[in-house]
N, C-alpha and C. Protein backbone atom coordinates (compact mmCIF):
# COMPACT_ATOMS: atom_id res chain seq x y z
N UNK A 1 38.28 45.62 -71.37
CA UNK A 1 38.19 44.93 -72.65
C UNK A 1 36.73 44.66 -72.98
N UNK A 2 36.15 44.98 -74.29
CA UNK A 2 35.06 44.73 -75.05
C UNK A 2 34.50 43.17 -75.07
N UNK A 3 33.52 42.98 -74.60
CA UNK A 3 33.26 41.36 -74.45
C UNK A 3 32.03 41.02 -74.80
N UNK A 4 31.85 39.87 -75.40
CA UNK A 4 30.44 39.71 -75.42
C UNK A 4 30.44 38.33 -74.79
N UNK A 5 28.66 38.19 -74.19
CA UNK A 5 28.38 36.68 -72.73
C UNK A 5 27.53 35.84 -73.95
N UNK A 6 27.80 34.82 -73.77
CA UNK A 6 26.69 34.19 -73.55
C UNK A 6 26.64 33.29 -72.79
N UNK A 7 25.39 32.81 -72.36
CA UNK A 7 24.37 32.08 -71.42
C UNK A 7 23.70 30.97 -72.11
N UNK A 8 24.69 29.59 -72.28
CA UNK A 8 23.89 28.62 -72.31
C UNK A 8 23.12 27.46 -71.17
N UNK A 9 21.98 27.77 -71.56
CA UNK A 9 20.97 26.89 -70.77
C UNK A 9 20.71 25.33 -70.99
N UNK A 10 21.17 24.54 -69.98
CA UNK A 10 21.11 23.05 -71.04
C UNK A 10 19.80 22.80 -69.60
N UNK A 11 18.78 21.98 -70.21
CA UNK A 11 17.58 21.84 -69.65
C UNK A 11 17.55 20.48 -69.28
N UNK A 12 17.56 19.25 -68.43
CA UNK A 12 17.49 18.28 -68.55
C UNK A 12 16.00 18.06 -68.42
N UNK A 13 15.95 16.70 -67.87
CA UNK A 13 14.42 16.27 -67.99
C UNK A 13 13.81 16.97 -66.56
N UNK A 14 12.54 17.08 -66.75
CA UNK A 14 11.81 18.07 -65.65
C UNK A 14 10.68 17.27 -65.23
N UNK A 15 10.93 16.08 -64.31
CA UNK A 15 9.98 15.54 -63.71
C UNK A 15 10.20 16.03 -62.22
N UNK A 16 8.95 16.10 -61.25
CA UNK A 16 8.68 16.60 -59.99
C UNK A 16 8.46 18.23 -60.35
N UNK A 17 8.90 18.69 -59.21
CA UNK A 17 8.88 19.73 -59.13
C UNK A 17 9.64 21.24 -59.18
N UNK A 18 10.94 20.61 -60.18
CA UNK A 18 11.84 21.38 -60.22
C UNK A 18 12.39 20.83 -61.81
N UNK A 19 13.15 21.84 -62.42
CA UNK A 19 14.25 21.54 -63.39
C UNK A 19 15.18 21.71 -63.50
N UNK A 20 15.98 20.71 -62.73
CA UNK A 20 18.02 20.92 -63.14
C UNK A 20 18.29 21.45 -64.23
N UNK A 21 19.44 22.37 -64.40
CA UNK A 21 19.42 22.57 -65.56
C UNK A 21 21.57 23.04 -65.45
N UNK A 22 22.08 22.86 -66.20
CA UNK A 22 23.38 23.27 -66.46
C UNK A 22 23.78 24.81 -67.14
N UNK A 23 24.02 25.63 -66.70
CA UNK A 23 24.22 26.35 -66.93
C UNK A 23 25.47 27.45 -67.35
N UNK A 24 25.73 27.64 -68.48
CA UNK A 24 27.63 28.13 -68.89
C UNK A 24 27.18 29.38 -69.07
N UNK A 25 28.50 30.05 -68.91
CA UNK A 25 28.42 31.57 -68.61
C UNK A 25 30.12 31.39 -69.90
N UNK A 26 29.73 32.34 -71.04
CA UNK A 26 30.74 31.99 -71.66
C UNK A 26 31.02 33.04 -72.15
N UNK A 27 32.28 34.17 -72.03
CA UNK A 27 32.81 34.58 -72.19
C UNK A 27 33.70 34.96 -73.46
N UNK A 28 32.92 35.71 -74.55
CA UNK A 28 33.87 35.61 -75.96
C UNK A 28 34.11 37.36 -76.38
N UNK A 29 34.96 37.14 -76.97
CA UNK A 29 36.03 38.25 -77.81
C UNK A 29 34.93 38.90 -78.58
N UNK A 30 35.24 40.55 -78.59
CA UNK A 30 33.71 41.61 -79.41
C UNK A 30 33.73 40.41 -80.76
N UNK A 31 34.45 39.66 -81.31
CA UNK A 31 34.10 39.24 -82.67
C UNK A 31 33.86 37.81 -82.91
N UNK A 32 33.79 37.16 -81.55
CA UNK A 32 33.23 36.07 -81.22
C UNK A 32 34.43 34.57 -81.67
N UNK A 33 35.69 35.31 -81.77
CA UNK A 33 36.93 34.32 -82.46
C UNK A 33 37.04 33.68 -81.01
N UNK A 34 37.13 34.24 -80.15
CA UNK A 34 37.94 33.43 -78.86
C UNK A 34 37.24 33.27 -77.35
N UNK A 35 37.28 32.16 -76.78
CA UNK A 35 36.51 32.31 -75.50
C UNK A 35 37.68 33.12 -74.80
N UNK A 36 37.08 33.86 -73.27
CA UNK A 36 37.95 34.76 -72.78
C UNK A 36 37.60 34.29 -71.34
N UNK A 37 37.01 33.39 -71.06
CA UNK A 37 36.29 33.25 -70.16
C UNK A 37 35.16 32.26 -70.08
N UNK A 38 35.32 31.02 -69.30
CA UNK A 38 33.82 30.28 -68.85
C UNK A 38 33.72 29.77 -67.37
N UNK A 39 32.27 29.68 -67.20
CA UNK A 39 32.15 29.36 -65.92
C UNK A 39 30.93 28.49 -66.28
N UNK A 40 30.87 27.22 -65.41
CA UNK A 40 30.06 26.33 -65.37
C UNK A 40 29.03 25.98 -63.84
N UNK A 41 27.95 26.30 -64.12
CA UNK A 41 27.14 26.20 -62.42
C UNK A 41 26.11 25.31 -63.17
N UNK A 42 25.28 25.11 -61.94
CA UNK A 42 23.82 24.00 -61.76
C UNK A 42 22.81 25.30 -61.53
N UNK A 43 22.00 24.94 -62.14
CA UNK A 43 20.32 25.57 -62.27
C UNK A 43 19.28 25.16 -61.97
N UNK A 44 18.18 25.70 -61.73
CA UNK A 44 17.27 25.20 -61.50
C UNK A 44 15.80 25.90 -61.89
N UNK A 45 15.03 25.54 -62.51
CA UNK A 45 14.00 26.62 -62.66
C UNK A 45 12.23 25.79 -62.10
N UNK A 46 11.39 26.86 -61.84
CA UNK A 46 9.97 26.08 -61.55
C UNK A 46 9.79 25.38 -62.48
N UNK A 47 9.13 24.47 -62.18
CA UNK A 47 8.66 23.58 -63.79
C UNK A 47 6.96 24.34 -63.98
N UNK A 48 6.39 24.96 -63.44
CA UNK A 48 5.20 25.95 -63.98
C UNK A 48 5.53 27.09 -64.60
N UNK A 49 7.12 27.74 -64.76
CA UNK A 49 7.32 28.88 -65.25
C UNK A 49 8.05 28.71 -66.22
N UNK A 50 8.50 28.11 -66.82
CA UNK A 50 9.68 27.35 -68.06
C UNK A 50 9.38 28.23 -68.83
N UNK A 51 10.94 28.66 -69.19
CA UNK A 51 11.20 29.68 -70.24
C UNK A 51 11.00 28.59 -71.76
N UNK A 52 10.37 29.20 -72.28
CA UNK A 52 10.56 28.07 -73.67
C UNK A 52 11.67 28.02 -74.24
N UNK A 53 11.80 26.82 -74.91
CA UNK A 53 13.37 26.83 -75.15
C UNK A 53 13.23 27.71 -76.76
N UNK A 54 14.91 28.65 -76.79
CA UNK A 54 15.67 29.49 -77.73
C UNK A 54 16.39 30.57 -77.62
N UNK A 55 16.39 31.84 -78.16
CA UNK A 55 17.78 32.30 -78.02
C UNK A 55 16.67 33.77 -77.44
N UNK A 56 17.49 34.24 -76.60
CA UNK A 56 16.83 35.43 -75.76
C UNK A 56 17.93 36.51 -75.71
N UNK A 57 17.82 37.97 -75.49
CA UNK A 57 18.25 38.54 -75.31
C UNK A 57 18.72 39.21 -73.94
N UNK A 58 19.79 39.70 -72.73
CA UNK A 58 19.84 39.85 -71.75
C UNK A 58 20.69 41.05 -71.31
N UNK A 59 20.22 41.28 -70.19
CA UNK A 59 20.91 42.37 -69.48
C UNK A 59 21.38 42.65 -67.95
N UNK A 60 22.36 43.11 -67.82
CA UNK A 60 22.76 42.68 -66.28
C UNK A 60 22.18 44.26 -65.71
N UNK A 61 21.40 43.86 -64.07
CA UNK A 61 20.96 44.62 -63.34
C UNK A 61 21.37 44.16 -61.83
N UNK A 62 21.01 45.82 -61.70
CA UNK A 62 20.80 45.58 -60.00
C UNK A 62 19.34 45.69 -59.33
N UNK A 63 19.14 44.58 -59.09
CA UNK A 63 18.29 44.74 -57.81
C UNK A 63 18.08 44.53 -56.63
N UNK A 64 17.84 45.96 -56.02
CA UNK A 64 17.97 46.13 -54.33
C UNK A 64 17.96 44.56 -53.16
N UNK A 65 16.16 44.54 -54.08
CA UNK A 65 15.75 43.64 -52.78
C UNK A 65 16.27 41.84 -52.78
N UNK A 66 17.22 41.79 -54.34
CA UNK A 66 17.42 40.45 -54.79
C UNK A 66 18.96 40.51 -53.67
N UNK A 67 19.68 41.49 -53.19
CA UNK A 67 21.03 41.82 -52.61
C UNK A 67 22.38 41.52 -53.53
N UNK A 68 21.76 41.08 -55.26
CA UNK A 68 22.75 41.04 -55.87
C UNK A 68 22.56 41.65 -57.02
N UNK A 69 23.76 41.34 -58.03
CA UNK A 69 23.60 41.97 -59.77
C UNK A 69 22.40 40.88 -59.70
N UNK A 70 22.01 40.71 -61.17
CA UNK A 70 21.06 39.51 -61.70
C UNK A 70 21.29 40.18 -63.30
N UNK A 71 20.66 38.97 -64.07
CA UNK A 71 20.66 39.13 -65.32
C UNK A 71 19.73 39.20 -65.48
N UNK A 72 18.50 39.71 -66.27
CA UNK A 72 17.23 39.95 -66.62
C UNK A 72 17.05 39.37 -68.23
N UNK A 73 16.34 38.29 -68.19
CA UNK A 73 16.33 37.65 -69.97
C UNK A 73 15.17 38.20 -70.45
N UNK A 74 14.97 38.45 -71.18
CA UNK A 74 14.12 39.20 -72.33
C UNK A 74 13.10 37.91 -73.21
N UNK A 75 11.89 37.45 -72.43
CA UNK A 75 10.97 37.15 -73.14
C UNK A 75 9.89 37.74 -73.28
N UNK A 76 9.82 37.31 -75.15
CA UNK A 76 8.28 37.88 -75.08
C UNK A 76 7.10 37.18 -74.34
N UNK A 77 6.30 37.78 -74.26
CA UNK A 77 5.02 37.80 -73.41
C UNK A 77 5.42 37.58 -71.90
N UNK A 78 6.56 37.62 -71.27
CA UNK A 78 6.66 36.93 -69.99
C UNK A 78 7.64 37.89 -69.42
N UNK A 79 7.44 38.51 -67.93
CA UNK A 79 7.61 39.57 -67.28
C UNK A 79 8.69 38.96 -66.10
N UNK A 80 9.77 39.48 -65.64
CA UNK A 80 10.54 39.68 -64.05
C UNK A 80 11.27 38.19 -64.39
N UNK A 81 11.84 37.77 -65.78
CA UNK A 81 12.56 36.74 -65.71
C UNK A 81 13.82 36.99 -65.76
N UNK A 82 14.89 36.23 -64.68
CA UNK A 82 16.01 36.55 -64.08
C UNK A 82 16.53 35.19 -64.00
N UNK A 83 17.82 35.27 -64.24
CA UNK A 83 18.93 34.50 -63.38
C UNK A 83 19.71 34.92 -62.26
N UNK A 84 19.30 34.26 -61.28
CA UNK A 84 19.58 34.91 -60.20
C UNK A 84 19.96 34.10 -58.89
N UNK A 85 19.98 34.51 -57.86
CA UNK A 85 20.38 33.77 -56.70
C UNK A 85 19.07 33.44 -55.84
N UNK A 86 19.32 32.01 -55.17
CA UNK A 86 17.62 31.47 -54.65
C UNK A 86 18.05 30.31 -54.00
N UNK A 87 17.33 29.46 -53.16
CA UNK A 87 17.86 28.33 -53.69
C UNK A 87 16.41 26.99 -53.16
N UNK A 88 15.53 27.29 -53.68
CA UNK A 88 14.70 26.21 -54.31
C UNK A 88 13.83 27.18 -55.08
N UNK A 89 12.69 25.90 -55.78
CA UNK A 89 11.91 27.02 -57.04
C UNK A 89 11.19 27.40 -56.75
N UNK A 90 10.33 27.16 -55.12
CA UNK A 90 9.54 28.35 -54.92
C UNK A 90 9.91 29.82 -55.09
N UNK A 91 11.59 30.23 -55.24
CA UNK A 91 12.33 31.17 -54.41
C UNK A 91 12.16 32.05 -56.25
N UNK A 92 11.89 30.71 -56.87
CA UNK A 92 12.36 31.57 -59.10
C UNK A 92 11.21 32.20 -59.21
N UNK A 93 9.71 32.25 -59.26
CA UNK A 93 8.65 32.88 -59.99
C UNK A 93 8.98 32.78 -60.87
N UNK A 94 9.73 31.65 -61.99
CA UNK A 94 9.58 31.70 -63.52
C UNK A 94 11.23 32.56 -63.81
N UNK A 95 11.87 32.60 -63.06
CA UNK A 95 13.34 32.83 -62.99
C UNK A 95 14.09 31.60 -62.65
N UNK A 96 15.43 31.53 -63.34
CA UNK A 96 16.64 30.32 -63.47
C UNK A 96 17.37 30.58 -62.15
N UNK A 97 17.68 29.72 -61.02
CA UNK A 97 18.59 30.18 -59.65
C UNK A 97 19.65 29.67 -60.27
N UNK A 98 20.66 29.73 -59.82
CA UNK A 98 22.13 29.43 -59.75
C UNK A 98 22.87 29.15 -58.87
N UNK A 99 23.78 28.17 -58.82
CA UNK A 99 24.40 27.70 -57.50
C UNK A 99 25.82 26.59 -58.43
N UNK A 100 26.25 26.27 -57.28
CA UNK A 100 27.32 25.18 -57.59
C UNK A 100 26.97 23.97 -57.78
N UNK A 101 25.78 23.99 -56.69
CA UNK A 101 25.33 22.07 -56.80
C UNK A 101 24.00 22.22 -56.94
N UNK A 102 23.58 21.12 -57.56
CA UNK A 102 21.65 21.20 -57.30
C UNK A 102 21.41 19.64 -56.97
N UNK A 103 21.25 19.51 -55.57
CA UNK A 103 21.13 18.24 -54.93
C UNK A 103 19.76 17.45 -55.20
N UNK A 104 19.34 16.35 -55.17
CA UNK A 104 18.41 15.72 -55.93
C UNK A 104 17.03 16.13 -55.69
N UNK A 105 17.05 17.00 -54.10
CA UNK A 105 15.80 17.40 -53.32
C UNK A 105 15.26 18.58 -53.62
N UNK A 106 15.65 19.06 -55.23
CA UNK A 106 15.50 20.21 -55.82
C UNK A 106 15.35 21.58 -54.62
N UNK A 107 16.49 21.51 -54.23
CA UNK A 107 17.12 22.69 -53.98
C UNK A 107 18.20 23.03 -54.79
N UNK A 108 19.27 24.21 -54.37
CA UNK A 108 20.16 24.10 -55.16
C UNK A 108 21.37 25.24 -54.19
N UNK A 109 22.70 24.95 -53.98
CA UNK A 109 23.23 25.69 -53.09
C UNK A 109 24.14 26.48 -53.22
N UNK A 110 25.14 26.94 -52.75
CA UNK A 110 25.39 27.99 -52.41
C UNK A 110 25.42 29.02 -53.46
N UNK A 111 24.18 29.49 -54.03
CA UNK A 111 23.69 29.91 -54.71
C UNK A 111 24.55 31.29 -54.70
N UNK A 112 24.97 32.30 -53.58
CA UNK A 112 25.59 33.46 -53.19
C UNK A 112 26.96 33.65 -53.99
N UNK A 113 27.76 32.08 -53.62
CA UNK A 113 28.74 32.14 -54.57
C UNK A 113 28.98 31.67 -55.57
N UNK A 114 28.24 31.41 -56.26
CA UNK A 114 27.87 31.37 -57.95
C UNK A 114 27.61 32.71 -58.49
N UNK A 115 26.22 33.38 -57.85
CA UNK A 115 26.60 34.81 -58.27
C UNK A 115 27.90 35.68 -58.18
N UNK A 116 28.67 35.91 -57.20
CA UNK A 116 29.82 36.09 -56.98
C UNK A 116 30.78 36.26 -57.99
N UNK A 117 30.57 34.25 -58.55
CA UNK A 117 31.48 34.12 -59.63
C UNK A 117 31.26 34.89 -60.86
N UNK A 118 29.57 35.47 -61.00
CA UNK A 118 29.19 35.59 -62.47
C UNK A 118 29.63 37.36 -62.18
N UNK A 119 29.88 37.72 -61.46
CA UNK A 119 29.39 39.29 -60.84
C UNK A 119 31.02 39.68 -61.28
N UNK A 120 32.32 38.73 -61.17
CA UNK A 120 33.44 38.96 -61.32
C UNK A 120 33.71 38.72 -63.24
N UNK A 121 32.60 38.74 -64.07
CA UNK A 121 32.59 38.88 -65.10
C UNK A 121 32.38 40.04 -65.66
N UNK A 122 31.36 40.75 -64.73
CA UNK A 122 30.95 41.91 -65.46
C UNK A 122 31.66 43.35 -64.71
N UNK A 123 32.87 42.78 -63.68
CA UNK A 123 34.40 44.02 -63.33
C UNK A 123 35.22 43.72 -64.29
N UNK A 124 35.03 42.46 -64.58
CA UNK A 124 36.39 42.23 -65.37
C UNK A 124 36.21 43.35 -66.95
N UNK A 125 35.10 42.48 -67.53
CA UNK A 125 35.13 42.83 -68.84
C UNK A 125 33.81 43.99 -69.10
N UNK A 126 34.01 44.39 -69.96
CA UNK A 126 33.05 45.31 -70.60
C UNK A 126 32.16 44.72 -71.33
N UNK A 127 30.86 43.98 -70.75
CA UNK A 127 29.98 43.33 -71.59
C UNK A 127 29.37 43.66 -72.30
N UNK A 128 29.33 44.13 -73.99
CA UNK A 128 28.80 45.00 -74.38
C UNK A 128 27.45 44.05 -75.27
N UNK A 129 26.92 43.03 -74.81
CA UNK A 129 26.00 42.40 -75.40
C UNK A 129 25.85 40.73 -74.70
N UNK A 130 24.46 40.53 -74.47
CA UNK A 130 24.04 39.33 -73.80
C UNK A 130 23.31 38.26 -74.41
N UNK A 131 23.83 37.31 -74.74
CA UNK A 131 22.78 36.26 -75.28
C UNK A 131 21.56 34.88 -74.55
N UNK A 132 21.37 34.97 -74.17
CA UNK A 132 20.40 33.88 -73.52
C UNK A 132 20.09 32.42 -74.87
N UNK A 133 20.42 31.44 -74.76
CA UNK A 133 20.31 30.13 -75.15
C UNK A 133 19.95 29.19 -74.37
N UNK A 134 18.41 28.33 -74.64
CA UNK A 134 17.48 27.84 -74.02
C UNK A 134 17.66 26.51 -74.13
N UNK A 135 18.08 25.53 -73.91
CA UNK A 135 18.23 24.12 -74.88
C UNK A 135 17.67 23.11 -73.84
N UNK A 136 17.32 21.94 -74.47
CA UNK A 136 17.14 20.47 -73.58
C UNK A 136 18.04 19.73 -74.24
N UNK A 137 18.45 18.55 -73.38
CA UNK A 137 19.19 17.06 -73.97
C UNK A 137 18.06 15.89 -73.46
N UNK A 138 16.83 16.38 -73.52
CA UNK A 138 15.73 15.66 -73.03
C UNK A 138 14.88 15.21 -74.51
N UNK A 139 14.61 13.65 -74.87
CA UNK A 139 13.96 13.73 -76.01
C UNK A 139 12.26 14.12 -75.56
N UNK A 140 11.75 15.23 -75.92
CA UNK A 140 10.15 14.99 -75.52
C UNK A 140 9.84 14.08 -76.57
């Protein structure tokens, strides 16, 4: 079945050295009438590499040395940004990790099966288009 993702990013506040962030994996119909599918994980990104917040374009890959799929987001001026599996922000270079929990000591865990979960999106359905959505609930 024909599907289109999107990827909303909810950003909370980014003090220390890390940024929690919530992350939905949402699953809608080629014409965008019906969800078909969501999944909800914890994020985390460097706070020196912050994607600016808005709407990005994405694509699912493989890479070898990551041992999983990953999604690759599409910013301008900014190179090798991924959602992917890690689990603290030394591990992102300016890439979003993913996991189930992100415990207060900015790590974030079992990062393996979160990908897992996202990886059983793209057997299921035919993703024929990726959206990336950047957001905070943080007032700067």
């Amino acid at each position: 079945m024909r599907a289109l993702l999107d990827i909303i990013i909810m950003r909370h506040e980014c003090a220390g050295k890390a940024c929690p962030s919530d992350v939905t994996f949402k699953v809608m119909d080629d014409k965008r009438d019906n969800t078909l599918q969501e999944i909800r994980l914890k994020g985390l990104e460097n706070i020196d590499h912050l994607i600016p917040l808005g709407f990005y374009g994405g694509k699912f890959q493989h890479f070898p040395n990551l041992m999983k799929s990953t999604i690759s987001v599409i910013v301008p001026r900014r190179k090798n940004i991924k959602i992917r599996v890690g689990n603290s922000p030394a591990d992102s270079r300016g890439s979003i990790l993913i996991g189930l929990d992100a415990p207060s000591n900015s790590l974030i865990s079992e990062s393996a099966k979160a990908a897992n979960l996202v990886d059983t999106i793209f057997e299921t359905y035919e993703i024929v288009d990726i959206v990336v959505y950047v957001n905070t609930d943080y007032p700067f």
